[in-house]
N, C-alpha and C. Protein backbone atom coordinates (compact mmCIF):
# COMPACT_ATOMS: atom_id res chain seq x y z
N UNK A 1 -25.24 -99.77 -90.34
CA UNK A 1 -24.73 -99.43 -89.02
C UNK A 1 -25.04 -100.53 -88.02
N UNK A 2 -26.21 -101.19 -88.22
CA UNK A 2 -26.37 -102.38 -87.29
C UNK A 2 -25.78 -103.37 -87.16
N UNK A 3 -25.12 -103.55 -88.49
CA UNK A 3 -24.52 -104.61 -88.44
C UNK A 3 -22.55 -104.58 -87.82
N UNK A 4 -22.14 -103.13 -88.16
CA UNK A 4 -21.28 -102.92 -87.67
C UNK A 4 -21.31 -102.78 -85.99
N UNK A 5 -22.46 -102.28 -85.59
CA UNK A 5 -22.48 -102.22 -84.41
C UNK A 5 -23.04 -103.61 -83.34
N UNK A 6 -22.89 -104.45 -84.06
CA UNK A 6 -23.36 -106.34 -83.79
C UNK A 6 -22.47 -106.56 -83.73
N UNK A 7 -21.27 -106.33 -84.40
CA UNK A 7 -20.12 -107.21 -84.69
C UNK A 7 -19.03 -106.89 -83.67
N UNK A 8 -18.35 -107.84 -82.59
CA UNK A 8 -17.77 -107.56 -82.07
C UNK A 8 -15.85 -107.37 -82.07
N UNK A 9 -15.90 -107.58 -83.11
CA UNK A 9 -14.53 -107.46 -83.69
C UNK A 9 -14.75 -105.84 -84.24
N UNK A 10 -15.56 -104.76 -84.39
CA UNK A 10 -15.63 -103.78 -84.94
C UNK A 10 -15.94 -102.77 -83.72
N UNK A 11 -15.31 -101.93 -83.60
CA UNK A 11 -15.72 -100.85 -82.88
C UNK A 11 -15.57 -99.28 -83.77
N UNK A 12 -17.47 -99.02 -83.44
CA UNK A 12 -17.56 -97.08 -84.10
C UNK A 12 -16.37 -96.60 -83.35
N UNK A 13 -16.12 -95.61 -84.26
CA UNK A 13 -15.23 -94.08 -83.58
C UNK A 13 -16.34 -93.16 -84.29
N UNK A 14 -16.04 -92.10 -83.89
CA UNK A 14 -16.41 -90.75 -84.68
C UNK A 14 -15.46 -90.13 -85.80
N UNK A 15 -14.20 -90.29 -85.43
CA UNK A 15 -13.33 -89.68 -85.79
C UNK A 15 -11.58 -89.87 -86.02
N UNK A 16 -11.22 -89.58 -86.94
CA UNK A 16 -9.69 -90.47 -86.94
C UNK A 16 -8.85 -89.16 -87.17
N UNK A 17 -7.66 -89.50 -86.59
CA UNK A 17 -6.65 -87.89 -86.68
C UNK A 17 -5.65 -88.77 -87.20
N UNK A 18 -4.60 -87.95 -87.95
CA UNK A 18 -3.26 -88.22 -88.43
C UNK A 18 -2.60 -86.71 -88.82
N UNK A 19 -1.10 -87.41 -87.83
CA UNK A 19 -0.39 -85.76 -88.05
C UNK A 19 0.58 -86.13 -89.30
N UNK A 20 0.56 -84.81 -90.15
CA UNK A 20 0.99 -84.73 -91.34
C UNK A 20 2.61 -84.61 -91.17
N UNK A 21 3.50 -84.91 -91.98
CA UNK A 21 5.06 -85.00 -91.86
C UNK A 21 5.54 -83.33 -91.05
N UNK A 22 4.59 -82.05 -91.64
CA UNK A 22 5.12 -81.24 -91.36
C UNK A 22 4.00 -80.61 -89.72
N UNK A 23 3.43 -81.60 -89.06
CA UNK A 23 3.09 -81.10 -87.72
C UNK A 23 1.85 -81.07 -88.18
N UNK A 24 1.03 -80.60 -88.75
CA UNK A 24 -0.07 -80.54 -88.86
C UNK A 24 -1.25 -81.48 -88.63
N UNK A 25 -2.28 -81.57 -87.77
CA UNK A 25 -2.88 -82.63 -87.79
C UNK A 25 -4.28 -82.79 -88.98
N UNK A 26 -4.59 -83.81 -89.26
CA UNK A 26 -5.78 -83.72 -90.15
C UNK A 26 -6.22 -85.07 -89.57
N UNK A 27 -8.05 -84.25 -89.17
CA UNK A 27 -8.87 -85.05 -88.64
C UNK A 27 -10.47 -85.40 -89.64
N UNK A 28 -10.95 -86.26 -89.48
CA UNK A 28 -11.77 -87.08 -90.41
C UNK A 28 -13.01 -87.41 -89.19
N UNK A 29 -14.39 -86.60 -89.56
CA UNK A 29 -15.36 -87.19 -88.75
C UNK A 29 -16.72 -87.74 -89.53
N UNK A 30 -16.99 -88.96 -89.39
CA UNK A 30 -18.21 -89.73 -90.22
C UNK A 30 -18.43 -90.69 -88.80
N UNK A 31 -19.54 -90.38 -88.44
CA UNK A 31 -20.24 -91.36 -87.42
C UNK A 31 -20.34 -92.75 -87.49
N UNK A 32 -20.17 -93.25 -88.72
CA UNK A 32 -20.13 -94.41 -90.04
C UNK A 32 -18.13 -94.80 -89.87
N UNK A 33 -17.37 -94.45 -88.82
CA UNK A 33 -16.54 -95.20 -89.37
C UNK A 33 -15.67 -95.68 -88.25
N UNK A 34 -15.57 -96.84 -88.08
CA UNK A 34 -15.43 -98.05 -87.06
C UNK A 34 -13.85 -98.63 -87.92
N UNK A 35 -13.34 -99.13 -86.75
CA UNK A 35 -11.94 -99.56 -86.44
C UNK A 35 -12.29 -101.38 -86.48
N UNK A 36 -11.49 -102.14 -87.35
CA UNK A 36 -11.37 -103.41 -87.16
C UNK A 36 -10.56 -103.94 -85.74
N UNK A 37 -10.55 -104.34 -85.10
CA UNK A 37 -10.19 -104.58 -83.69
C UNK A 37 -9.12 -105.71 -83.81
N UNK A 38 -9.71 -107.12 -84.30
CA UNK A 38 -9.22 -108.35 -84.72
C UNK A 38 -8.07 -108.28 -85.54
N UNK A 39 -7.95 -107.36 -86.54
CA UNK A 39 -6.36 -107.42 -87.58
C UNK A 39 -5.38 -108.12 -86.63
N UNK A 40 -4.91 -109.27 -87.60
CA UNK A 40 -3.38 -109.46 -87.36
C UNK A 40 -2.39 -109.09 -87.74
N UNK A 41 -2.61 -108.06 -88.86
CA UNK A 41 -1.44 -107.43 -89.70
C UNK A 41 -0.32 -106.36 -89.04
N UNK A 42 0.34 -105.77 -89.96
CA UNK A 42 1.32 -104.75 -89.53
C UNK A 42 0.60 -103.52 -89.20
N UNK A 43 -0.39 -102.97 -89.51
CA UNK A 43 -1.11 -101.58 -89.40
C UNK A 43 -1.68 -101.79 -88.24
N UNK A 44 -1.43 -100.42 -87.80
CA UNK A 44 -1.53 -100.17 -86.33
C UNK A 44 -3.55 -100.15 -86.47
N UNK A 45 -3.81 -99.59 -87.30
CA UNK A 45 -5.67 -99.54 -87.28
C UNK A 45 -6.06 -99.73 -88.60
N UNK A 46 -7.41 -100.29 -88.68
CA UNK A 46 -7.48 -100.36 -89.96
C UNK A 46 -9.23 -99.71 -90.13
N UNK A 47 -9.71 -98.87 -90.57
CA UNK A 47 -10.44 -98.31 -90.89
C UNK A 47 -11.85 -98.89 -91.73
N UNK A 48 -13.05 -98.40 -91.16
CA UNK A 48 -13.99 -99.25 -92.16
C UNK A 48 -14.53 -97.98 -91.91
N UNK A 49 -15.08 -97.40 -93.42
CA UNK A 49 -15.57 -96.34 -93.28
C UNK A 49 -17.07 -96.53 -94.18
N UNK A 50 -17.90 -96.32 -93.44
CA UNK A 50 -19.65 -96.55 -93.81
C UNK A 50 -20.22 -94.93 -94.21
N UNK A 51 -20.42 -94.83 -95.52
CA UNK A 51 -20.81 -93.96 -96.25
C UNK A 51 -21.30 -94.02 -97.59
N UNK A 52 -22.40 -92.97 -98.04
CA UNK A 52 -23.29 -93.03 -98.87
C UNK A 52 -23.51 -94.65 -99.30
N UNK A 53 -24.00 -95.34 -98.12
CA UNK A 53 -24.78 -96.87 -98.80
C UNK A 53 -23.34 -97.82 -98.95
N UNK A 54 -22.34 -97.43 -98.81
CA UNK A 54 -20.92 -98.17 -98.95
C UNK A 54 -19.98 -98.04 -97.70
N UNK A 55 -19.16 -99.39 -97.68
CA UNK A 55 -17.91 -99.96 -96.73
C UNK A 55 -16.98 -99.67 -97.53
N UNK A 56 -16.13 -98.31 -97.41
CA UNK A 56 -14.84 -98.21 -97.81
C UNK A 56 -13.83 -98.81 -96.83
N UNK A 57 -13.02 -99.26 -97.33
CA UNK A 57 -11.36 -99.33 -96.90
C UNK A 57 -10.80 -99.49 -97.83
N UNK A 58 -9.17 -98.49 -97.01
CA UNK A 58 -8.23 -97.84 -98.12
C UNK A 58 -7.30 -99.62 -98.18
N UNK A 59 -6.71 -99.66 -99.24
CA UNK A 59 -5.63 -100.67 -99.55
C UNK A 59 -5.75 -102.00 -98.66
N UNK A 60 -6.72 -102.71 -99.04
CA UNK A 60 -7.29 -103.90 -98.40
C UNK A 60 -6.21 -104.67 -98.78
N UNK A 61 -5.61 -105.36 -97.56
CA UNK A 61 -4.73 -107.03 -97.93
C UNK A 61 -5.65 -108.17 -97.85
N UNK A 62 -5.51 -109.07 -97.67
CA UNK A 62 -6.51 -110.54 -97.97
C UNK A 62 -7.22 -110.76 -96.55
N UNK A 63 -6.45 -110.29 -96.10
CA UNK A 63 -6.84 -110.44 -94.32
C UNK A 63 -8.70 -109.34 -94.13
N UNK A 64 -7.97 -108.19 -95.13
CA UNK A 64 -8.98 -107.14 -94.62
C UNK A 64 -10.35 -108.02 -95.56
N UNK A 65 -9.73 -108.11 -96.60
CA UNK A 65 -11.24 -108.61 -97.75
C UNK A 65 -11.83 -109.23 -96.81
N UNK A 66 -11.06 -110.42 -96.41
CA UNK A 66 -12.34 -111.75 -96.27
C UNK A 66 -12.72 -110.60 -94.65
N UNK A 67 -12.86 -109.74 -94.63
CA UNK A 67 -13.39 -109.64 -93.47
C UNK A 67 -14.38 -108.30 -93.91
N UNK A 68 -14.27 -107.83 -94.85
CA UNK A 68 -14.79 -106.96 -95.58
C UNK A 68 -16.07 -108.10 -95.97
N UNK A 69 -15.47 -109.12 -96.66
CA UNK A 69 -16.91 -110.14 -97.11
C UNK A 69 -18.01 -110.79 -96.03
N UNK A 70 -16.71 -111.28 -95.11
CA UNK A 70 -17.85 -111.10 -93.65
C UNK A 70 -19.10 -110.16 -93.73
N UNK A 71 -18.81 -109.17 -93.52
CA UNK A 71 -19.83 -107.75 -93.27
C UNK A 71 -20.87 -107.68 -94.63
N UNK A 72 -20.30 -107.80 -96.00
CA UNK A 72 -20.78 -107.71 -97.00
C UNK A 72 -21.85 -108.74 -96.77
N UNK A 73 -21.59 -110.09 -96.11
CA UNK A 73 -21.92 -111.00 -96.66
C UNK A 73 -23.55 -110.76 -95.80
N UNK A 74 -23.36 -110.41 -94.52
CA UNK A 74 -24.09 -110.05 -93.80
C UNK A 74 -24.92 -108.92 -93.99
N UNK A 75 -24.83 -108.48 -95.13
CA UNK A 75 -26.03 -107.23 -95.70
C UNK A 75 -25.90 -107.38 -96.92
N UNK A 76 -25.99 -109.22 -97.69
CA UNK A 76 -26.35 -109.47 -98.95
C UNK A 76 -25.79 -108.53 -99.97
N UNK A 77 -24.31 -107.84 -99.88
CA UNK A 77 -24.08 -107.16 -100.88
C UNK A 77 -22.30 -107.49 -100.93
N UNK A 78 -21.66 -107.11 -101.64
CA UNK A 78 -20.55 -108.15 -102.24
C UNK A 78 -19.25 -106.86 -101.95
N UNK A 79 -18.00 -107.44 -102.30
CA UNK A 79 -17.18 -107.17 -102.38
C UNK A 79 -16.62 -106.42 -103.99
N UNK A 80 -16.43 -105.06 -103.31
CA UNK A 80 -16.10 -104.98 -105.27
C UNK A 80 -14.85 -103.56 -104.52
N UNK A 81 -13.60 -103.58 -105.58
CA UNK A 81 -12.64 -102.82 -105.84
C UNK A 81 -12.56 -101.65 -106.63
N UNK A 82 -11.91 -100.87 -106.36
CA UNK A 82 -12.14 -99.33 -107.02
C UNK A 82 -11.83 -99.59 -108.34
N UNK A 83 -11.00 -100.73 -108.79
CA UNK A 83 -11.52 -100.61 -110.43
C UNK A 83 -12.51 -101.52 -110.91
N UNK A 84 -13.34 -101.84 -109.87
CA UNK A 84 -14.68 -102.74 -110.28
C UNK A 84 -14.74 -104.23 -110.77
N UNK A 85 -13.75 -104.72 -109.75
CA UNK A 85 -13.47 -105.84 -109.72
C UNK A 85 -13.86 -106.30 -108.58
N UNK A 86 -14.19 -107.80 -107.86
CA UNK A 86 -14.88 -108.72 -107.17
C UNK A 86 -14.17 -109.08 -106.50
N UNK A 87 -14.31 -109.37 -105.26
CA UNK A 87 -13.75 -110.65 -104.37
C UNK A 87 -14.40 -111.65 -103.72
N UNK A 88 -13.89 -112.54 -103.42
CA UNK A 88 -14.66 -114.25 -102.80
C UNK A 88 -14.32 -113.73 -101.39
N UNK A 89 -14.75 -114.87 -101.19
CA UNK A 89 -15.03 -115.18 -99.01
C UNK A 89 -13.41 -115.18 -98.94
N UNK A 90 -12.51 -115.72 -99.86
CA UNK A 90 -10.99 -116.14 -99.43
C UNK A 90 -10.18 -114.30 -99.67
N UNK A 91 -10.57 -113.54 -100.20
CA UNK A 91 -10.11 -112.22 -99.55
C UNK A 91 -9.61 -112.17 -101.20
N UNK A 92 -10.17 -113.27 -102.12
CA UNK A 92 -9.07 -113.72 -103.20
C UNK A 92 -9.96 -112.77 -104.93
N UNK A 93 -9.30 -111.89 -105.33
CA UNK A 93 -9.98 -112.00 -107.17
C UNK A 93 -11.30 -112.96 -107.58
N UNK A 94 -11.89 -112.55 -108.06
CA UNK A 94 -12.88 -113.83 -108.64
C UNK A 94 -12.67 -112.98 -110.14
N UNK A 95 -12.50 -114.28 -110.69
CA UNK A 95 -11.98 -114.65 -112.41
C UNK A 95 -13.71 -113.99 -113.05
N UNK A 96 -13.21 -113.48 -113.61
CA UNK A 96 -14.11 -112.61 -115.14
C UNK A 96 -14.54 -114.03 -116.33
């Protein structure tokens, strides 16, 4: 959390809402999950969600990694993908 809360490209929320196709809203609260500010991409927000000891984000582009590795890099722990694969500082695969 300290380090998210150092970083000024990151701002905590509490909480994220999204309304479902049929009206419904569904809201998400983890004290742990902060908005990338800096994105240059197409997505309107991009989510960093700090839970059980881990930085989730959903469907990282290269932009999000190397900024994911930023943070990683800054609490000595690495970049790894839901099928347990690695990434470098360049947002890029690292070869097996």
């Amino acid at each position: 959390m300290a380090v998210l809360k150092s970083d000024p490209e990151m701002r905590l929320e509490s909480a994220a809402e999204a309304a479902t196709p049929d009206g419904h809203v569904i809201r998400y609260e983890n004290a742990g999950l902060a908005i990338w500010t800096a994105y240059s991409g197409s997505r309107s927000k991009v989510w960093f969600d700090h839970r059980r000891g881990h930085i989730v984000v959903k469907n990282p582009d290269e932009e999000i990694i190397r900024k994911m590795w930023q943070l990683a890099d800054a609490l000595s722990a690495k970049v790894q993908g839901s099928d347990g694969e690695f990434y470098n500082r360049h947002g890029r695969l690292v070869p097996r």
